[in-house]
Protein backbone atom coordinates (compact mmCIF):
# COMPACT_ATOMS: atom_id res chain seq x y z
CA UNK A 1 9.93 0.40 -32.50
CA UNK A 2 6.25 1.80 -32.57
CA UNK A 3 4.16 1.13 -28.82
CA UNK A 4 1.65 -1.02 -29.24
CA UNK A 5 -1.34 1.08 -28.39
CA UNK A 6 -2.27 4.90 -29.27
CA UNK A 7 -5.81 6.63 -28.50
CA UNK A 8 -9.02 4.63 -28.47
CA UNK A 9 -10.98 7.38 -30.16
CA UNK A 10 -10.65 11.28 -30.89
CA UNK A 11 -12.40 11.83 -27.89
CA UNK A 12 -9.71 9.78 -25.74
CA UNK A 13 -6.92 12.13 -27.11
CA UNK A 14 -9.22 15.14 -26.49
CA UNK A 15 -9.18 14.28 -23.12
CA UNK A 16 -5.55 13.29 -22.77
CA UNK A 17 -4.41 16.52 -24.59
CA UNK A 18 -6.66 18.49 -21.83
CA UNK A 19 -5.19 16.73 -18.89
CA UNK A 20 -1.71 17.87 -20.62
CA UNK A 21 -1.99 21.09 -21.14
CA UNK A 22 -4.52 21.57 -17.66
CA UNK A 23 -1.25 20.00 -15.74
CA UNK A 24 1.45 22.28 -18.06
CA UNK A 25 1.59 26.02 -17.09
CA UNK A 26 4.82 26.84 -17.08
CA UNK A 27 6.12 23.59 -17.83
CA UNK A 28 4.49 21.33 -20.18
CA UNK A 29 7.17 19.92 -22.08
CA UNK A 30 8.09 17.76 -18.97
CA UNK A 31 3.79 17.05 -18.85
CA UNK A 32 3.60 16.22 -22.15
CA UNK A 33 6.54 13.74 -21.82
CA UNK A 34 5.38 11.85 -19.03
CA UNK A 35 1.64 11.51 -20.11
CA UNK A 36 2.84 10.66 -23.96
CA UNK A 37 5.28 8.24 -23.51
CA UNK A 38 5.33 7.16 -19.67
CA UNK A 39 1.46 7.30 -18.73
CA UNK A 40 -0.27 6.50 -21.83
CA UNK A 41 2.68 4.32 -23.98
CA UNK A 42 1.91 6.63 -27.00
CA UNK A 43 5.19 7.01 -27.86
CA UNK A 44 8.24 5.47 -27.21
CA UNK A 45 11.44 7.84 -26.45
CA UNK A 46 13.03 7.92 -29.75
CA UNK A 47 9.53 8.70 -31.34
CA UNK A 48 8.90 11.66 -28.89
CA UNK A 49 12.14 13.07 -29.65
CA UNK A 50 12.12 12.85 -33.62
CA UNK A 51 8.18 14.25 -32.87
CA UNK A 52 9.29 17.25 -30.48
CA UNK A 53 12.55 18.45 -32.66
CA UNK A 54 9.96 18.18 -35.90
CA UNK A 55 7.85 20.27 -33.59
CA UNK A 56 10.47 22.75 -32.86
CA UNK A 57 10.92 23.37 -36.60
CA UNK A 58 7.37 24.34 -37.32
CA UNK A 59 5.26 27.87 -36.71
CA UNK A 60 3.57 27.46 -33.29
CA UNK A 61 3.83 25.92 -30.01
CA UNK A 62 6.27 22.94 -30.36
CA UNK A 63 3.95 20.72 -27.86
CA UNK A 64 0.86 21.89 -29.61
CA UNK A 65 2.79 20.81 -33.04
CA UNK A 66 3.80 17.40 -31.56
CA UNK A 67 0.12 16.51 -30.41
CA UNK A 68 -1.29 17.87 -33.73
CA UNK A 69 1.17 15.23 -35.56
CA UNK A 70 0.27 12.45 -32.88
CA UNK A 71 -3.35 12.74 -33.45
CA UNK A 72 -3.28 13.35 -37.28
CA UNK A 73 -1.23 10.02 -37.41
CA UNK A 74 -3.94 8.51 -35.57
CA UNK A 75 -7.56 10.14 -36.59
CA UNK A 76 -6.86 11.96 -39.66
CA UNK A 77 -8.32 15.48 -39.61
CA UNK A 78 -10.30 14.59 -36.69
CA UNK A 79 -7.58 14.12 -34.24
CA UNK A 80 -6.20 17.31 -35.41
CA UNK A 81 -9.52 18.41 -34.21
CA UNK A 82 -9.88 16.63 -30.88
CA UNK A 83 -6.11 17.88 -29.88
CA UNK A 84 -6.82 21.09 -30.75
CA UNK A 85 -10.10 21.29 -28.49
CA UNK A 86 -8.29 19.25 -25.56
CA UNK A 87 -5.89 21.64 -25.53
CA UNK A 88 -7.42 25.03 -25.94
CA UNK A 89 -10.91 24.99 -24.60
CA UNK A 90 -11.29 24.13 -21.08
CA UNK A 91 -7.70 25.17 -19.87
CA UNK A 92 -8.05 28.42 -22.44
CA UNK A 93 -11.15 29.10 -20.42
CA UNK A 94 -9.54 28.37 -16.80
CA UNK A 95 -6.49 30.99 -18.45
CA UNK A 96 -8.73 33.67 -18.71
CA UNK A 97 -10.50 33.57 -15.59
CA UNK A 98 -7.64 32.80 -13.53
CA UNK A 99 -5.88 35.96 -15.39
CA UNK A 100 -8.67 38.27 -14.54
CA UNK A 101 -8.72 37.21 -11.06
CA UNK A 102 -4.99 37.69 -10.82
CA UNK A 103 -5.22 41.18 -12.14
CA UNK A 104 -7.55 42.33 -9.74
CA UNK A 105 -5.56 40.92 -6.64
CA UNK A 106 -1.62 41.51 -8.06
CA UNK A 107 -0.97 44.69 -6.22
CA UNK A 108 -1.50 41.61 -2.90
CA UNK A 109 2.15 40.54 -1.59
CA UNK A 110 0.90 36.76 -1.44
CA UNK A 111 -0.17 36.79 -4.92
CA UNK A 112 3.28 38.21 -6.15
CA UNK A 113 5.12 35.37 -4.41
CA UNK A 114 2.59 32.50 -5.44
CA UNK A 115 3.22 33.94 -8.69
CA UNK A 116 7.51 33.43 -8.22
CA UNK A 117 7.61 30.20 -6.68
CA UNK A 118 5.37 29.13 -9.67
CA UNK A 119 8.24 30.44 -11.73
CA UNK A 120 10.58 28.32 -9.33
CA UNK A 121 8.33 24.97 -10.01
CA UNK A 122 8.40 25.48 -13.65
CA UNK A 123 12.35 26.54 -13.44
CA UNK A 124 12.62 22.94 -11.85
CA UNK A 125 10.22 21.07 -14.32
CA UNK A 126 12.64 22.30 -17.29
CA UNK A 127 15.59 20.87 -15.66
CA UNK A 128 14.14 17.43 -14.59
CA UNK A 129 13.17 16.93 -18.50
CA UNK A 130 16.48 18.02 -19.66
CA UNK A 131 18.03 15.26 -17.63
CA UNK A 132 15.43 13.02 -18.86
CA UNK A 133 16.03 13.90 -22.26
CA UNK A 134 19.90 13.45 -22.48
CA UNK A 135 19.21 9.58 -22.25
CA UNK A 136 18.51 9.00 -25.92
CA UNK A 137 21.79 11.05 -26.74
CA UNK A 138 23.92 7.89 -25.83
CA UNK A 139 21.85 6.35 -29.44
CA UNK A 140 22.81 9.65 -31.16
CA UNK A 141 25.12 9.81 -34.32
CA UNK A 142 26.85 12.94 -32.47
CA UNK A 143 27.75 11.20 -29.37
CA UNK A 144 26.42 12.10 -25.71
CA UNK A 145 29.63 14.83 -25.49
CA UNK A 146 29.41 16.71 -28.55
CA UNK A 147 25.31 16.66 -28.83
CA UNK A 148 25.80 17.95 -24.95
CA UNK A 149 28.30 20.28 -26.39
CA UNK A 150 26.27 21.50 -29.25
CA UNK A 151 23.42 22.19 -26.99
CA UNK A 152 25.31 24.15 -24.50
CA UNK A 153 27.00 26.00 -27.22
CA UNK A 154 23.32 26.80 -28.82
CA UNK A 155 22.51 27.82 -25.28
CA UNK A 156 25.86 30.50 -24.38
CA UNK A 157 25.08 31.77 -28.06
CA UNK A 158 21.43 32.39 -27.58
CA UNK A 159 21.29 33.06 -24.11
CA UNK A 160 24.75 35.25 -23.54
CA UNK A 161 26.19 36.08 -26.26
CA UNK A 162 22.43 37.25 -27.56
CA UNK A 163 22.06 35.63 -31.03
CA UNK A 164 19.33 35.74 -32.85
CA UNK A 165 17.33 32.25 -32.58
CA UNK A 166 17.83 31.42 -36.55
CA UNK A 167 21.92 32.22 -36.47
CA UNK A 168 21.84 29.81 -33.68
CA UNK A 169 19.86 27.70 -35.76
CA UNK A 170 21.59 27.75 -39.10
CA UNK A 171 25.31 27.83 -37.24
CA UNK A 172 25.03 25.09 -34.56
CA UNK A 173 22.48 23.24 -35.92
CA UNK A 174 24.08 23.11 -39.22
CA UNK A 175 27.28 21.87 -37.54
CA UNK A 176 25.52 19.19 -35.90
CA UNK A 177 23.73 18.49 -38.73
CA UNK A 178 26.72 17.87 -40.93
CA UNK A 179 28.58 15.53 -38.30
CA UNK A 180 25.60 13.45 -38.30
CA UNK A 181 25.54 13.18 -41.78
CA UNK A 182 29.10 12.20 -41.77
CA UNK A 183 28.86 9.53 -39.08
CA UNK A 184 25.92 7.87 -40.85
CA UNK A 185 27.65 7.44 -44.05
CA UNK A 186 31.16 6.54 -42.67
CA UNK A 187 29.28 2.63 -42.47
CA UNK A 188 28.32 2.96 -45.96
CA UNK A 189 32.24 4.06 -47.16
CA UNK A 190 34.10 1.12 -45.16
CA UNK A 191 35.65 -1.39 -47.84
């Protein structure tokens, strides 16, 4: 089911996309959640989800990706366009200036623990998405427990057991992959 309003213009997702990624350092897949499908009614769950893990697949930053495809559905070449300047030029401009100033006042013992508990707030931004992310898992052809399972398992083997992203990628994901596939044609094999 499709939400029943997107953008008004390029310019309106210009200026969405810029509050996004002005609000996101550190943590803007929870950002780009809450103004995409809570604030604005963009998308709905499901939507952001099959958006993000299309995302994920591509070159590039995955939220960049997803906005690209949100505004491309909706403007053509243009939203491409207005995402990427809502994204890049006013917060790429606050980047460099705020990395400059950092530089010049990091050897400070204030700035080096503004700098961690930033770290902490993002640390805490990831987890609060996760858990709001596991809801559409119950709709999943896995299951909640095994897609839970499958992402914890992509996790200890990327993470611990220090696989390289695309063995993680072709191993678990291609597990997961072919239990879906099963599951969604077990309806089609009843008699």
């Amino acid at each position: 089911m499709s939400p029943a309003r997107g953008p008004r213009s390029p310019g309106h997702l210009a200026w969405v996309c810029n509050r996004l990624a002005l609000q996101g350092f550190g943590g803007i897949l929870a950002v780009a959640h809450h103004e995409l499908v809570e604030r604005e009614a963009w998308l709905t769950e499901s939507e952001f989800m099959n958006l993000l893990a299309a995302a994920q697949v591509l070159p590039g930053p995955n939220i960049v990706n997803l906005c690209l495809m949100l505004g491309q559905r909706h403007f053509g070449w243009r939203g491409g366009v207005a995402v990427l300047a809502g994204m890049f030029l006013v917060p790429g401009t606050l980047v460099i200036g705020l990395t400059a100033l950092t530089l010049s006042h990091l050897h400070r013992p204030e700035v080096a623990n503004a700098l961690r508990g930033m770290g902490l707030a993002a640390g805490g931004l990831l987890l609060g998405t996760c858990w709001k992310l596991v809801k559409p898992l119950r709709q999943s052809p896995l299951g909640p427990k095994l897609a839970l399972g499958l992402a914890a398992l992509s996790l200890g083997l990327s993470a611990l057991a220090k696989w390289p992203l695309v063995w993680v990628i072709l191993t678990v994901g291609g597990m997961g992959m072919a239990r879906a596939w099963r599951q969604l044609r077990q309806p089609d094999e009843a008699p």
